[in-house]
Protein backbone atom coordinates (compact mmCIF):
# COMPACT_ATOMS: atom_id res chain seq x y z
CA UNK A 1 7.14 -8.91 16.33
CA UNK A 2 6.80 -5.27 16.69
CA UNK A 3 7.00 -5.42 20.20
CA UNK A 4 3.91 -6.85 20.65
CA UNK A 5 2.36 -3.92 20.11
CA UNK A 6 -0.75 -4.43 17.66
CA UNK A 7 -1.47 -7.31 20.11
CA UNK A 8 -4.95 -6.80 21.53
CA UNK A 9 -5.40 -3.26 20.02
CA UNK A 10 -8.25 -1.98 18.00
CA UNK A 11 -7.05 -1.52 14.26
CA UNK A 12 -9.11 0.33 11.45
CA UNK A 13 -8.04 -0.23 7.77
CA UNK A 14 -9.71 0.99 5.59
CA UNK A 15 -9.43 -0.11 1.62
CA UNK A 16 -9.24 -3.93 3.37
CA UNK A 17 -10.75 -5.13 0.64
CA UNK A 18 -7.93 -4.34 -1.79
CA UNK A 19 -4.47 -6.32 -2.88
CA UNK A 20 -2.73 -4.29 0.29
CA UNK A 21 -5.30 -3.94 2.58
CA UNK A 22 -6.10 -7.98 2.68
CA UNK A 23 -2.47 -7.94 3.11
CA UNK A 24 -2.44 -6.13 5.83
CA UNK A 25 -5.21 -7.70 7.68
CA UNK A 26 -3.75 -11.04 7.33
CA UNK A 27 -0.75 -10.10 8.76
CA UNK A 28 -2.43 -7.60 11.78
CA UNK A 29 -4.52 -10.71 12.57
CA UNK A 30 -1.64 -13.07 13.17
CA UNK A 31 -0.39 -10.09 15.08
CA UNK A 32 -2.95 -10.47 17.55
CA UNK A 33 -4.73 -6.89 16.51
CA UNK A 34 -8.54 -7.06 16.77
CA UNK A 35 -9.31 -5.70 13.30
CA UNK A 36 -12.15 -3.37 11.71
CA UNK A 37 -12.14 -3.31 7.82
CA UNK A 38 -14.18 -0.44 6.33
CA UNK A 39 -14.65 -0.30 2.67
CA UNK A 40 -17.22 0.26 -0.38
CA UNK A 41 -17.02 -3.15 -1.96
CA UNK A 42 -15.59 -6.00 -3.30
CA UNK A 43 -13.40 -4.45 -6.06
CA UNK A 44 -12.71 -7.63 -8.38
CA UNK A 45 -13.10 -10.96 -8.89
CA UNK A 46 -11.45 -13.40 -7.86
CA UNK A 47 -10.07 -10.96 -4.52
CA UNK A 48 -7.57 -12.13 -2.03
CA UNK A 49 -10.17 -10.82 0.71
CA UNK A 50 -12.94 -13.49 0.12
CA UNK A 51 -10.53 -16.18 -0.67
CA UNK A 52 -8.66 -15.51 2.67
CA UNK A 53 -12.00 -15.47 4.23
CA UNK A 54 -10.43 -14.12 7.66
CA UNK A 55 -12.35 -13.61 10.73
CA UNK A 56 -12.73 -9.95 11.44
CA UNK A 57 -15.07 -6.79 11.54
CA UNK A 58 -16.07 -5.86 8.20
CA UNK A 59 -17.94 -2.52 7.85
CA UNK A 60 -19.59 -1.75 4.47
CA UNK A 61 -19.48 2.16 3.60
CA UNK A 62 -17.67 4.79 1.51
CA UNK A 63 -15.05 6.52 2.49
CA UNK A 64 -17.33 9.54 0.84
CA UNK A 65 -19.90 9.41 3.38
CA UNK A 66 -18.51 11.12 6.59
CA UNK A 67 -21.90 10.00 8.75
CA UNK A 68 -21.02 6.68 7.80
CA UNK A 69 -17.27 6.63 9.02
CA UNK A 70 -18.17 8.91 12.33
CA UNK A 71 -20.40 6.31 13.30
CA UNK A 72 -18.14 3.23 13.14
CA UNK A 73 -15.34 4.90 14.81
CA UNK A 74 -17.70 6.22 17.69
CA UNK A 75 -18.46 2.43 17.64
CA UNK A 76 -15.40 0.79 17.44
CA UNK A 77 -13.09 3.22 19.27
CA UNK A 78 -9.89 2.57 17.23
CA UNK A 79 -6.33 3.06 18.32
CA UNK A 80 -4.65 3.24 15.34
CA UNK A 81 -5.74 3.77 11.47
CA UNK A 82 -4.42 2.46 8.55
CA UNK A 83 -6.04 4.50 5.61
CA UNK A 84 -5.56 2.59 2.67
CA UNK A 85 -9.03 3.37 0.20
CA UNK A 86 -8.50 4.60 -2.63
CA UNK A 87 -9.31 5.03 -6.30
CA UNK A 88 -5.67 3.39 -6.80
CA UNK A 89 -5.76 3.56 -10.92
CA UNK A 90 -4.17 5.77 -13.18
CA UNK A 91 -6.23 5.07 -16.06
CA UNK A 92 -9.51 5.03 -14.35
CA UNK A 93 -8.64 8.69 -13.19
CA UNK A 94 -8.82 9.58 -16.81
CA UNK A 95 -12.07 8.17 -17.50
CA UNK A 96 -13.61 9.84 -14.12
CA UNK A 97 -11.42 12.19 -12.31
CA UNK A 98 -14.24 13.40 -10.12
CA UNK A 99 -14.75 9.96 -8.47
CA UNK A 100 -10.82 9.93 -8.28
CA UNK A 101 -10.42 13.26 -5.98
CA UNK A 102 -13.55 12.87 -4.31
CA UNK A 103 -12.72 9.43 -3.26
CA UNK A 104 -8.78 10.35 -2.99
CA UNK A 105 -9.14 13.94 -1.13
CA UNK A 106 -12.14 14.52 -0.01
CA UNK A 107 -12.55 10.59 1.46
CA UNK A 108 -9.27 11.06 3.14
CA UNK A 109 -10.06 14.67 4.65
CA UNK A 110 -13.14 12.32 5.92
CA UNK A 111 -11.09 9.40 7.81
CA UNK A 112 -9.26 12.67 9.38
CA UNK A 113 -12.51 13.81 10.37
CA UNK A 114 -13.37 11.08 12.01
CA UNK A 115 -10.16 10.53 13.92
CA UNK A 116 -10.17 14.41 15.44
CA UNK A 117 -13.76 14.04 16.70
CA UNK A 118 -12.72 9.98 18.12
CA UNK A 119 -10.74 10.11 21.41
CA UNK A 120 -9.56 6.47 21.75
CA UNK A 121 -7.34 7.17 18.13
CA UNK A 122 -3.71 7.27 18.91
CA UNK A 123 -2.12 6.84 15.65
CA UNK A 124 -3.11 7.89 11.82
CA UNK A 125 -0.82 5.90 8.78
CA UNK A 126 -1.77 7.75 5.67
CA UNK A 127 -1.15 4.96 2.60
CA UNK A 128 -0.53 7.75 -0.45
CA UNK A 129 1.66 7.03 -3.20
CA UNK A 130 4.99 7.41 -4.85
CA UNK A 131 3.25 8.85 -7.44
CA UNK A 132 2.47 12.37 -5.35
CA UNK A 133 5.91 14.07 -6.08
CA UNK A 134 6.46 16.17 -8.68
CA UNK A 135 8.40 13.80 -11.34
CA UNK A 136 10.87 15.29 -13.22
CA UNK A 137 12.12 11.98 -14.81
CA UNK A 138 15.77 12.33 -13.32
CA UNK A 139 17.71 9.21 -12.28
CA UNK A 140 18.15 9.95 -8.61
CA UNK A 141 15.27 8.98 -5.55
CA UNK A 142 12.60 11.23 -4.53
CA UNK A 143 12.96 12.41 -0.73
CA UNK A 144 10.51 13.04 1.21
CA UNK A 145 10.82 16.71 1.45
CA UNK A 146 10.95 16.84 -2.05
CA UNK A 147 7.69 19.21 -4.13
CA UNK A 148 4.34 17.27 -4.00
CA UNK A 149 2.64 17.60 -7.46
CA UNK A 150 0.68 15.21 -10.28
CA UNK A 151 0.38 15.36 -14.22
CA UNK A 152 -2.92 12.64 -14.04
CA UNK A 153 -5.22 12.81 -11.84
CA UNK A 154 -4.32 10.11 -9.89
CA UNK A 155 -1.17 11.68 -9.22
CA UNK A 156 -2.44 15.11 -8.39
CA UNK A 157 -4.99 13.46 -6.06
CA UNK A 158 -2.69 11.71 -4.12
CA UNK A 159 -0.56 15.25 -3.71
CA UNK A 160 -3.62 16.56 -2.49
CA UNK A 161 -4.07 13.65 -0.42
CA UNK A 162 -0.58 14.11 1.02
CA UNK A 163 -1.42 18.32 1.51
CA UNK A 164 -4.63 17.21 3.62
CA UNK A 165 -2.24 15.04 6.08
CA UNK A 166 0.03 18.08 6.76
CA UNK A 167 -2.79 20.32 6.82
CA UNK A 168 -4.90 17.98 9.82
CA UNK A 169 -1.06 17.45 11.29
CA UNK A 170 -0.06 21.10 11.80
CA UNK A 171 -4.00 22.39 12.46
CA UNK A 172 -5.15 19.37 14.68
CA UNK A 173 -2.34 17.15 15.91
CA UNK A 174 0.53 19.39 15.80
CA UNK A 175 3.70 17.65 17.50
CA UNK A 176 4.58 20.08 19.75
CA UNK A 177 1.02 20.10 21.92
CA UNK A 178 1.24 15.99 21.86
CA UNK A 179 -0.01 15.01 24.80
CA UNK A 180 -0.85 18.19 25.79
CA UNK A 181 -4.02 19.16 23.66
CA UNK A 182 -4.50 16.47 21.74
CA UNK A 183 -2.79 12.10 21.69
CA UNK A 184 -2.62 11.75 18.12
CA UNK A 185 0.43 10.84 16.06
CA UNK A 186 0.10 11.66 12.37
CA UNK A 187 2.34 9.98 9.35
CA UNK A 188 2.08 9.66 5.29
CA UNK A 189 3.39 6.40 3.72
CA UNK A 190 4.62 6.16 0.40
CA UNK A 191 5.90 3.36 -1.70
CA UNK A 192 6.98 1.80 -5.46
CA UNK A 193 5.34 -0.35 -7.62
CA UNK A 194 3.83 -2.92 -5.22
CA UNK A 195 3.86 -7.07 -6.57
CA UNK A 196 2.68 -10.22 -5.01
CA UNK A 197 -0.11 -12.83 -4.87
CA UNK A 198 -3.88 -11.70 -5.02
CA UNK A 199 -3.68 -8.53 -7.44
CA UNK A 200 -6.09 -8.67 -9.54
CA UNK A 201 -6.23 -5.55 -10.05
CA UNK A 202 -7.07 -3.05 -13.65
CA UNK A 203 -4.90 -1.95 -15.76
CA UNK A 204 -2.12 -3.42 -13.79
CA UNK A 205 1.40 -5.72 -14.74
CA UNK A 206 1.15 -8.51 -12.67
CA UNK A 207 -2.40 -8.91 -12.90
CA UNK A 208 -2.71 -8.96 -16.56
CA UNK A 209 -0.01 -11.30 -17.33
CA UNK A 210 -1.92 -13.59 -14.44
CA UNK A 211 -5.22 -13.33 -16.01
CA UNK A 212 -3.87 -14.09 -19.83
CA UNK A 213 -1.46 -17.11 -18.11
CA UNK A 214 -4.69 -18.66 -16.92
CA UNK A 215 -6.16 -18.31 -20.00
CA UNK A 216 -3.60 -19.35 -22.37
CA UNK A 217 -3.21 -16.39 -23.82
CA UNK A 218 -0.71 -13.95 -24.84
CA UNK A 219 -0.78 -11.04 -22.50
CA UNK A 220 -0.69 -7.31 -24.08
CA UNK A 221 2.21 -5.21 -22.66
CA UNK A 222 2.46 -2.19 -23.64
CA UNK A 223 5.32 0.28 -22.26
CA UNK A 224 8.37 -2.28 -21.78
CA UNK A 225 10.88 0.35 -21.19
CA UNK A 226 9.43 1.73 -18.34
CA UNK A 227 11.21 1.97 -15.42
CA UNK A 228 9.98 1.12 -11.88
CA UNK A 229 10.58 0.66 -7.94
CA UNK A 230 9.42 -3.53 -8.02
CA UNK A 231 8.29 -4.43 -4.67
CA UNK A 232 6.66 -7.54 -2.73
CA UNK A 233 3.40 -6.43 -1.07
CA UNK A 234 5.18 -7.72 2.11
CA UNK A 235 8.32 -4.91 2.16
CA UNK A 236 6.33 -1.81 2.82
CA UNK A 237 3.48 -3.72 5.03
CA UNK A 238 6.29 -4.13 7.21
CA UNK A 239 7.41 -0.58 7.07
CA UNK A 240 4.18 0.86 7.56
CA UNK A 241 3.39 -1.55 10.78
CA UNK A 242 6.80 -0.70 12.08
CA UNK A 243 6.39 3.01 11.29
CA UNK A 244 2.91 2.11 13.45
CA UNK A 245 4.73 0.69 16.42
CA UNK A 246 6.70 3.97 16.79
CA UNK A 247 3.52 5.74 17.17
CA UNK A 248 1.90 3.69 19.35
CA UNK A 249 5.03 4.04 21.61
CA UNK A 250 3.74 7.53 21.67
CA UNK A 251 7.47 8.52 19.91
CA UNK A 252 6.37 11.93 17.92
CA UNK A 253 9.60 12.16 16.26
CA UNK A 254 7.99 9.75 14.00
CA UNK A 255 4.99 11.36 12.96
CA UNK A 256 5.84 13.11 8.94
CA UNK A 257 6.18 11.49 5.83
CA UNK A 258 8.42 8.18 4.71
CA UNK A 259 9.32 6.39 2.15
CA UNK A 260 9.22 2.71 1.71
CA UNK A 261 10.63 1.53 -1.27
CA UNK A 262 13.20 -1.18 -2.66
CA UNK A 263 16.62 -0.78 -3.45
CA UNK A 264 18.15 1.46 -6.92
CA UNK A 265 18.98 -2.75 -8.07
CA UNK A 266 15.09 -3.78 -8.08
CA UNK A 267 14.11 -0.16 -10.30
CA UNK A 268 13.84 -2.59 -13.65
CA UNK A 269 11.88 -2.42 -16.70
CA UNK A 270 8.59 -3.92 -17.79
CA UNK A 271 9.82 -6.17 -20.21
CA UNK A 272 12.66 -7.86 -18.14
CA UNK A 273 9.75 -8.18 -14.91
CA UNK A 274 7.46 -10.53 -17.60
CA UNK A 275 10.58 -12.56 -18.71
CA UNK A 276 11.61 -12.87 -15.18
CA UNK A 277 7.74 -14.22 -14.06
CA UNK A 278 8.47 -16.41 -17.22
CA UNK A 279 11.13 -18.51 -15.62
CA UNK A 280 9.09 -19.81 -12.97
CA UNK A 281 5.09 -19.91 -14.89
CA UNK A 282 5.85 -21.93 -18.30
CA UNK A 283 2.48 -20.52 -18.97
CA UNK A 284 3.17 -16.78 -19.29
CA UNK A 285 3.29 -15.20 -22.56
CA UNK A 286 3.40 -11.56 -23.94
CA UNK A 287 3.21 -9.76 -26.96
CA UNK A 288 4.58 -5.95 -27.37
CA UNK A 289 1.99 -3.31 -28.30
CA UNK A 290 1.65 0.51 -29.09
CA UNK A 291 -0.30 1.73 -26.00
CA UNK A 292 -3.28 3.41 -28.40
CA UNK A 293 -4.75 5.94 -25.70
CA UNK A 294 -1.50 7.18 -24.74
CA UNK A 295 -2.22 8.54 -21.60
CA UNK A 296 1.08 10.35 -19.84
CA UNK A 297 2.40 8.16 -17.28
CA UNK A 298 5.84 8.53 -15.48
CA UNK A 299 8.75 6.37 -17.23
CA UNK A 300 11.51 6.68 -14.37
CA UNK A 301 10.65 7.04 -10.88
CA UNK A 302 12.71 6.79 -7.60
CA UNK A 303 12.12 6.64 -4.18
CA UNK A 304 15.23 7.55 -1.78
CA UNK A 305 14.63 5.66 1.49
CA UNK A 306 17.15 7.10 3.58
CA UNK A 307 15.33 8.58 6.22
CA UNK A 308 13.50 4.36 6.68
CA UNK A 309 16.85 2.97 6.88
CA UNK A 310 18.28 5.39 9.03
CA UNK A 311 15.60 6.49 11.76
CA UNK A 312 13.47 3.37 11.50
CA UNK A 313 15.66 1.12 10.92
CA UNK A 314 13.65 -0.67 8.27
CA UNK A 315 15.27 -2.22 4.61
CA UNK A 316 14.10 -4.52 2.33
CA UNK A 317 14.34 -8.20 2.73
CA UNK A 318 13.68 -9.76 -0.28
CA UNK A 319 15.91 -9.44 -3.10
CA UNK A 320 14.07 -9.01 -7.07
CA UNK A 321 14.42 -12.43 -8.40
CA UNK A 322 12.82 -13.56 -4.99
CA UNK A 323 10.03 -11.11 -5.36
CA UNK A 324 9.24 -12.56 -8.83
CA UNK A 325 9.27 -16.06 -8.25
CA UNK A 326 7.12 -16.29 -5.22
CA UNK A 327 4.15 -13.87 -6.75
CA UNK A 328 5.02 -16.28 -9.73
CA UNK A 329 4.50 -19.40 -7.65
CA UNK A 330 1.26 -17.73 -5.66
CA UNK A 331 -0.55 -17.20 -9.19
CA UNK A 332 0.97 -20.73 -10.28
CA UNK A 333 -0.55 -22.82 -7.47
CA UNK A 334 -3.62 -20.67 -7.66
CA UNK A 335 -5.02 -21.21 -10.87
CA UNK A 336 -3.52 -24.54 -11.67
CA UNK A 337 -3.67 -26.44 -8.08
CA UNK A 338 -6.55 -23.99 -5.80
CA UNK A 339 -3.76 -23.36 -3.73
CA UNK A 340 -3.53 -20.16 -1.48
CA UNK A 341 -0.05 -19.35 -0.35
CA UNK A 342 -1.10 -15.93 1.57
CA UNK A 343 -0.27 -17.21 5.61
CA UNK A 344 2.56 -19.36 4.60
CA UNK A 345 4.59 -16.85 2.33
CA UNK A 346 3.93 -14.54 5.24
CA UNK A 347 5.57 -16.92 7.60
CA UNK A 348 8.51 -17.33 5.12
CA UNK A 349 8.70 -13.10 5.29
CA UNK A 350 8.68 -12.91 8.92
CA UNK A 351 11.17 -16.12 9.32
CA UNK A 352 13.66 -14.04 6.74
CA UNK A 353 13.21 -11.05 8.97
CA UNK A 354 14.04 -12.58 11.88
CA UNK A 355 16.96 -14.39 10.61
CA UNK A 356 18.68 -10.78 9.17
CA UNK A 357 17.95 -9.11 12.46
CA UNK A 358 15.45 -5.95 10.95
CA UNK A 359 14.76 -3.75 13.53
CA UNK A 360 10.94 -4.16 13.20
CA UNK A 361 11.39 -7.70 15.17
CA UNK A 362 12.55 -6.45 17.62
């Protein structure tokens, strides 16, 4: 897959610790990538990290602490970067928004740091959010040209976040001295809500309902009308290490900004998502509640993923009711059998890839 080009190569991701970034890992390793994780912690218990227990590089250090990163990539000499750490929660950036853009901004102007003064990188992916645009609640996709803005502080951090990769693009690794001054590639990633086995993380859907079904009880949801871009973990993964390929194929036109989202028929509301996870875990259960802090958070958002389809060739594979039964049947055979489904729903991915032809097999 991907041309066989993460085989052998040196890959940093940071976050690896987190619901995506195990993800990723898994998925790199069976790539044949020889993989450094850098990250603070552990950030919850259970995490899809330790019960993976892969064999890889793990470098303990925050993002925060620029003598830190320096010296693992002077060590490790990476090719490519996946920057994935983050303070990823919207209600946690109420209750600390200094930790949020120091972590957020300042941690990412860090890993770009560290990448200008490292030769051997040849290839930065950015992991932002769809959060960073300017919502205006309309009915039609964000593009990626589209204003960069945030009401929370999440939001606004991961605008800021998306500001510093232009800014280190255009000043440092500007396209048109590639290969002349500098060997660099530079892209953003952004994507919808992201679903699937091994989130367990705060304040989030999936995760709640999870933790309540284990614990037969009733889980609290509280904004059931709200709209959003429901995605397996597995759909953007796949853009972002295509998106990678291109980059290591030293093709420039692909450095900028993308969006990686699923299709305007998988943009559904709370309420149907926990009654769809209901048909396949007898054990789920919700009850409807006021949210009592109510904290402003977006109720319709879009991506537009024209520019994926068209110039990477990428789609989504898996339609909705397939994304919900098989994070369904992860957290099923998880708590009730030990079961770990991680390496063979990946298989299953990559088999329905290469059966509908996607461009990132070939």
């Amino acid at each position: 897959m991907f041309n066989n080009v993460y085989e052998g190569r040196k890959v940093l991701v940071t976050g690896h610790t987190g619901f995506k970034g195990s993800w990723l890992v898994l998925w790199l390793l069976n790539l044949g990538a020889k993989v450094i994780g850098y990250s603070s912690n552990i950030p919850t218990s259970p995490n899809h990290h330790e019960i993976l227990n892969l064999d890889f590089e793990t470098i303990w250090g925050d993002i925060r602490n620029l003598e830190k990163l320096q010296k693992t990539f002077e060590t490790f000499q990476p090719d490519i970067i996946f920057h994935m750490a983050a303070q990823s929660l919207l209600r946690k950036s109420y209750r600390d928004p200094v930790e949020t853009f120091e972590t957020n901004v300042i941690g990412t102007v860090n890993v770009f740091e560290a990448c200008r003064q490292t030769d051997s990188v040849r290839a930065i992916v950015n992991i932002t959010s769809d959060k960073c645009y300017e919502n205006k609640e309309w009915v039609w996709g964000y593009r990626e040209n589209d204003p960069i803005a945030g009401h929370d502080p999440y939001s606004a951090s991961k605008g800021c976040a998306e500001s510093v990769t232009a800014s280190y693009r255009m000043s440092f690794f500007p396209i048109g001295e590639y290969q002349q001054s500098h060997q660099t590639l530079v892209s953003s990633v952004r994507s919808g809500n992201v679903i699937g086995g091994g989130d367990w993380g705060e304040d989030r859907l999936v995760p709640d309902i999870m933790r309540a079904a284990s614990q037969n009880r009733r889980a609290i949801i509280r904004n059931p009308h709200s709209i959003r871009p429901w995605q397996h973990v597995l759909e953007p993964l796949a853009g972002y290490l295509l998106l990678g390929q291109r980059l290591l194929e030293n093709k420039k036109g692909f450095s900028g900004s993308w969006n990686f989202g699923p299709n305007y028929d998988r943009h559904i509301q709370v309420l149907d998502v926990v009654e769809e996870m209901q048909k396949h875990w007898s054990r789920i259960d919700f009850l409807l509640a006021d949210d009592e802090q109510n904290l402003h958070e977006a109720n319709w958002l879009k991506l537009d993923c024209s520019k994926a389809h068209a110039e990477l060739g990428w789609r989504p594979v898996l339609n909705s009711s397939t994304t919900f039964a098989s994070t369904a049947l992860w957290y099923r055979e998880f708590y009730e059998s030990g079961r770990v489904l991680s390496q063979e729903q990946l298989d299953e991915y990559t088999k329905d890839i290469s059966q509908k032809q996607m461009s990132c097999v070939i």
